[in-house]
Protein backbone atom coordinates (compact mmCIF):
# COMPACT_ATOMS: atom_id res chain seq x y z
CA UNK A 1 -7.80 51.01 42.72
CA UNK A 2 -4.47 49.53 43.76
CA UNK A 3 -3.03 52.86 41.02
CA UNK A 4 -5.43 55.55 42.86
CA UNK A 5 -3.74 54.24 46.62
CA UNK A 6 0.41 54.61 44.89
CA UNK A 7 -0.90 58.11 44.09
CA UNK A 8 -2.13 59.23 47.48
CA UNK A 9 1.06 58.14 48.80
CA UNK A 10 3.52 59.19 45.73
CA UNK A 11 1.53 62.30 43.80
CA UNK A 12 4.71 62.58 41.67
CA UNK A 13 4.76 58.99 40.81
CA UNK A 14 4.27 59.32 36.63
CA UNK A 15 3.67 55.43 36.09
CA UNK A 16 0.32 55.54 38.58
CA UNK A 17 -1.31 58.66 37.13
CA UNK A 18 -0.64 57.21 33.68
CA UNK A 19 -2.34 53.68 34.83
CA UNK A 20 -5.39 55.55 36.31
CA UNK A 21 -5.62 57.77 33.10
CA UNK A 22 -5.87 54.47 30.68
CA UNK A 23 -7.90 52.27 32.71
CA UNK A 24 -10.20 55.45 33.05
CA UNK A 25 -10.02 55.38 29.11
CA UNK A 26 -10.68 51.77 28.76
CA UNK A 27 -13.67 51.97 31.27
CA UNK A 28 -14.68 54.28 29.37
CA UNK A 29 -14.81 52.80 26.05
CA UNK A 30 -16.34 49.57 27.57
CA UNK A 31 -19.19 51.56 28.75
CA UNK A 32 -19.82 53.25 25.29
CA UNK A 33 -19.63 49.62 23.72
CA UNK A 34 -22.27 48.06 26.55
CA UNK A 35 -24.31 51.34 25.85
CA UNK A 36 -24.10 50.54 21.90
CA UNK A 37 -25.01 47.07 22.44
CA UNK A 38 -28.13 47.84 24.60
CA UNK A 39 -28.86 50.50 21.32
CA UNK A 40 -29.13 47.49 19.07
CA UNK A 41 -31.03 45.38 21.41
CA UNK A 42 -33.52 48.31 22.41
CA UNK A 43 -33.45 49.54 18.56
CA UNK A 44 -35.05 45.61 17.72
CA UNK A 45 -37.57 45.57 20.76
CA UNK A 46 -39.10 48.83 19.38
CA UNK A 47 -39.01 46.82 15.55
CA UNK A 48 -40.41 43.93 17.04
CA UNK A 49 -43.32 45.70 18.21
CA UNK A 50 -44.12 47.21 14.76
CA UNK A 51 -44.21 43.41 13.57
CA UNK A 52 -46.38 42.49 16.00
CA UNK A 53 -48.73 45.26 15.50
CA UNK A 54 -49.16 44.76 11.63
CA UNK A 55 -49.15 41.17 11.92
CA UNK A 56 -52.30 42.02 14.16
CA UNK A 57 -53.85 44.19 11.31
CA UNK A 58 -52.66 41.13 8.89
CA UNK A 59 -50.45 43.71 7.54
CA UNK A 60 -48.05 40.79 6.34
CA UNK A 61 -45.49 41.92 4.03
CA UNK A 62 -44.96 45.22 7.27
CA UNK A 63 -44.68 42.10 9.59
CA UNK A 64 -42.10 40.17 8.35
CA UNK A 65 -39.93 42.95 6.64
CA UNK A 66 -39.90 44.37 10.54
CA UNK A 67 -38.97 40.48 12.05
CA UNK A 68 -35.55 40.58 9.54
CA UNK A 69 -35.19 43.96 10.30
CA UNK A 70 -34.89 43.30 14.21
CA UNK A 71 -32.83 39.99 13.41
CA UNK A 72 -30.64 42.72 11.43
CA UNK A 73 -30.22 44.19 14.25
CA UNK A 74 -30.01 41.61 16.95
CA UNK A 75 -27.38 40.42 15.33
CA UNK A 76 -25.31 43.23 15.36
CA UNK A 77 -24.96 42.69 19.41
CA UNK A 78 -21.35 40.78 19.84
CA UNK A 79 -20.19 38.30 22.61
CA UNK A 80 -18.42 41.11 24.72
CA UNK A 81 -21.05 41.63 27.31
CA UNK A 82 -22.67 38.13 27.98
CA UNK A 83 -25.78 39.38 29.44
CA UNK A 84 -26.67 41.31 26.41
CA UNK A 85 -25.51 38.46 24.16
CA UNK A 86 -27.63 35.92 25.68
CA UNK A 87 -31.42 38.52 25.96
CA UNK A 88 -30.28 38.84 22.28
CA UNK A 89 -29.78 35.22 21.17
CA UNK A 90 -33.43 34.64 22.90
CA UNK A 91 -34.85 36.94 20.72
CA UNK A 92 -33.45 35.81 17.95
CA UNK A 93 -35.02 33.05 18.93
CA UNK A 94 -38.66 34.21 19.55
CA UNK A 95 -38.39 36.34 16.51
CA UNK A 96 -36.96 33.35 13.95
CA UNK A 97 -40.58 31.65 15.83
CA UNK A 98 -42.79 34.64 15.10
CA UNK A 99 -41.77 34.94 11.54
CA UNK A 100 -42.55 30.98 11.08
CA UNK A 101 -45.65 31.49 12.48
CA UNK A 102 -46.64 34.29 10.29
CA UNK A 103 -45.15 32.72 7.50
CA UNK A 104 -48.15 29.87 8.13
CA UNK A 105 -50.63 32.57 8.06
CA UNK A 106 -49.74 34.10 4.87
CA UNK A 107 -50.43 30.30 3.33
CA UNK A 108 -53.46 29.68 5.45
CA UNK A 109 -54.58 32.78 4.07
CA UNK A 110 -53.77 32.36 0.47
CA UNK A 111 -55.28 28.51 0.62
CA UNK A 112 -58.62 30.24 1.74
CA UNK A 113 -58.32 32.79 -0.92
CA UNK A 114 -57.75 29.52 -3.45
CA UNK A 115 -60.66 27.90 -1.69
CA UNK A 116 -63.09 30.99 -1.91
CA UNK A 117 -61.81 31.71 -5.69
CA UNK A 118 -62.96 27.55 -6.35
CA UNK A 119 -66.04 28.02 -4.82
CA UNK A 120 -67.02 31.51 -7.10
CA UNK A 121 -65.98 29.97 -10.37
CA UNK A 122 -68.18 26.71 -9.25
CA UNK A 123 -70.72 29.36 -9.03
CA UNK A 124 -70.44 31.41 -11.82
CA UNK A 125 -69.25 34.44 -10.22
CA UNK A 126 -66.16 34.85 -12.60
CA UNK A 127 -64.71 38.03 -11.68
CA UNK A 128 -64.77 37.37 -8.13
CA UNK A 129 -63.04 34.21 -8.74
CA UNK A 130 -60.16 35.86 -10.70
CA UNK A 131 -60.40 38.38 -8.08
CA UNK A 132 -59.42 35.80 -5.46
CA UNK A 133 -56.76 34.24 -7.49
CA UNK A 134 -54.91 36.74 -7.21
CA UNK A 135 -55.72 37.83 -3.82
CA UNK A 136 -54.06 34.09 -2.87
CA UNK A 137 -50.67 35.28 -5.23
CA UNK A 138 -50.48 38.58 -3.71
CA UNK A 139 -50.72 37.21 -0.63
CA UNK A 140 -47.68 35.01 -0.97
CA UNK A 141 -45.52 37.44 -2.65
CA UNK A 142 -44.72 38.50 0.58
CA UNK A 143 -42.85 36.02 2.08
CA UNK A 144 -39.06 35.21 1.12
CA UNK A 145 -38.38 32.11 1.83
CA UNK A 146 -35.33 30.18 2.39
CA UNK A 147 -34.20 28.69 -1.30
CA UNK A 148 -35.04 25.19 -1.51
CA UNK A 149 -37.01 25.23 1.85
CA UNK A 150 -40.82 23.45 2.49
CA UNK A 151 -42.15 26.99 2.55
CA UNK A 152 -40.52 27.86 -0.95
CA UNK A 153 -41.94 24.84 -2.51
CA UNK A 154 -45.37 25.57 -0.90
CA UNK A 155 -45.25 29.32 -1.95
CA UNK A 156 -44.80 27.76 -5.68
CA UNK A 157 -47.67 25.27 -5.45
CA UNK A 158 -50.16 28.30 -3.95
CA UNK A 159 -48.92 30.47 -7.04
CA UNK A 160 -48.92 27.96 -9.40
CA UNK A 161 -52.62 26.65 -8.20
CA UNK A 162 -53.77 30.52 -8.35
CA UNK A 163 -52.56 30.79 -11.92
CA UNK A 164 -54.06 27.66 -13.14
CA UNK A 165 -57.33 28.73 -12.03
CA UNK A 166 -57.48 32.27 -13.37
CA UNK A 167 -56.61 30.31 -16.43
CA UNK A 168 -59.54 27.79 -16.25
CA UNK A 169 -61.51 30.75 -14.92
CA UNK A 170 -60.84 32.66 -18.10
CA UNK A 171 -62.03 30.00 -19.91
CA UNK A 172 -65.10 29.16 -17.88
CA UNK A 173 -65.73 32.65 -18.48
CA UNK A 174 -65.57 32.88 -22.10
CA UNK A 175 -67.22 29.71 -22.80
CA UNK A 176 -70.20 31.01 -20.31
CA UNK A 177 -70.45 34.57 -22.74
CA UNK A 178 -70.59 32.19 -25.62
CA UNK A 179 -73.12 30.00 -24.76
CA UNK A 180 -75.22 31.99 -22.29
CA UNK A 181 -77.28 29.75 -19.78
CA UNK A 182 -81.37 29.85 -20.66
CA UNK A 183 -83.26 32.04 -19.06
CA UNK A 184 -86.45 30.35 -17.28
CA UNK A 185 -89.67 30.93 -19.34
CA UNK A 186 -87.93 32.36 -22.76
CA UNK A 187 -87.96 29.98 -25.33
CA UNK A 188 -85.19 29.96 -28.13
C-alpha cells in the first residue's frame, strides 16, 4: 500500500513500481499455493465419500484403499496456510478413526464367516463349510495392516483358523464319502 501512495506522488519513481510489481507477484503465487492446498483438501473430501459409500455396501477392500488414498492426499497440504493445515490434520484424524473402525468390521466379519463355516462342517454341509473358509480369508486379505501391529497378528490367526478348517473339512469330507452314514430303513 505504502508502494502504491510513493507512486501517486512520484510516477517516475522506478524502486515503487518495481515493489508493487513483486509483491503483486508474490500475492500472487500465495494465492495459487492456498488454491492448491484447498485442491488437496477438497480432492480427499470427495475420496472420503467414496469410502464411506462402499464401506456402506461392505465394499471393504474400495473402503479402505479410498481412506489411504485421502490420507495420500491430506497429507500433501503443508503448514503455510494454518487454517487449511489444521481442517486437514482433523481429517487425518477422523479418517486414521474410520479406517480402524472398518478394519474391526472386516474381522467381525471374517470371525462370523469362521463361525458359520464351524457350524456347516458340524452339520455335514461340507462344501458350504469350505465355502465359508474362505469367505473369512478373502475377507481379510483386504486389510494391510501395520507390520507387527494387534491387527496383523489377528489377520494371521483368522487366516490361519480358516485354513485349518478347510483342512479338517477336507478330511471330514472324505472320511464322510468313505463311510457313508446309514440310511433309515435299509439294512446292510
Amino acid at each position: 500500500h505504502s508502494y502504491t501512495m510513493a507512486l501517486r506522488y512520484d510516477r517516475t519513481h522506478i524502486g515503487a513500481a518495481e515493489r508493487i510489481s513483486e509483491t503483486s507477484v508474490v500475492i500472487q503465487k500465495r494465492k495459487e499455493q492456498y488454491t492448491l492446498q484447498q485442491k488437496y483438501i477438497d480432492s480427499a473430501m470427495l475420496v472420503i465419500q467414496e469410502a464411506e459409500k462402499s464401506r456402506l455396501e461392505k465394499d471393504y477392500g474400495t473402503t479402505l484403499a479410498s481412506y489411504s488414498q485421502s490420507l495420500n492426499l491430506l497429507q500433501l497440504v503443508d503448514t503455510e496456510f494454518r487454517d487449511l493445515e489444521e481442517t486437514a490434520k482433523e481429517t487425518i484424524s477422523r479418517v486414521k478413526k474410520d479406517m480402524k473402525s472398518s478394519i474391526r468390521e472386516v474381522i467381525n466379519s471374517a470371525n462370523a464367516s469362521l463361525e458359520a463355516a464351524d457350524m456347516a462342517q458340524l452339520n455335514g454341509n461340507f462344501d458350504e463349510a469350505i465355502r465359508s473358509y474362505n469367505a473369512a480369508k478373502a475377507l481379510v486379505l483386504v486389510v494391510r495392516p501395520e507390520p507387527g501391529s494387534v491387527d496383523e497378528q489377528t489377520i494371521a490367526a483368522l487366516i490361519d483358523s480358516a485354513e485349518l478348517g478347510i483342512s479338517d473339512t477336507e478330511l471330514a469330507k472324505t472320511r464322510a464319502n468313505r463311510n457313508p452314514a446309514p440310511q433309515p430303513g435299509v439294512e446292510l
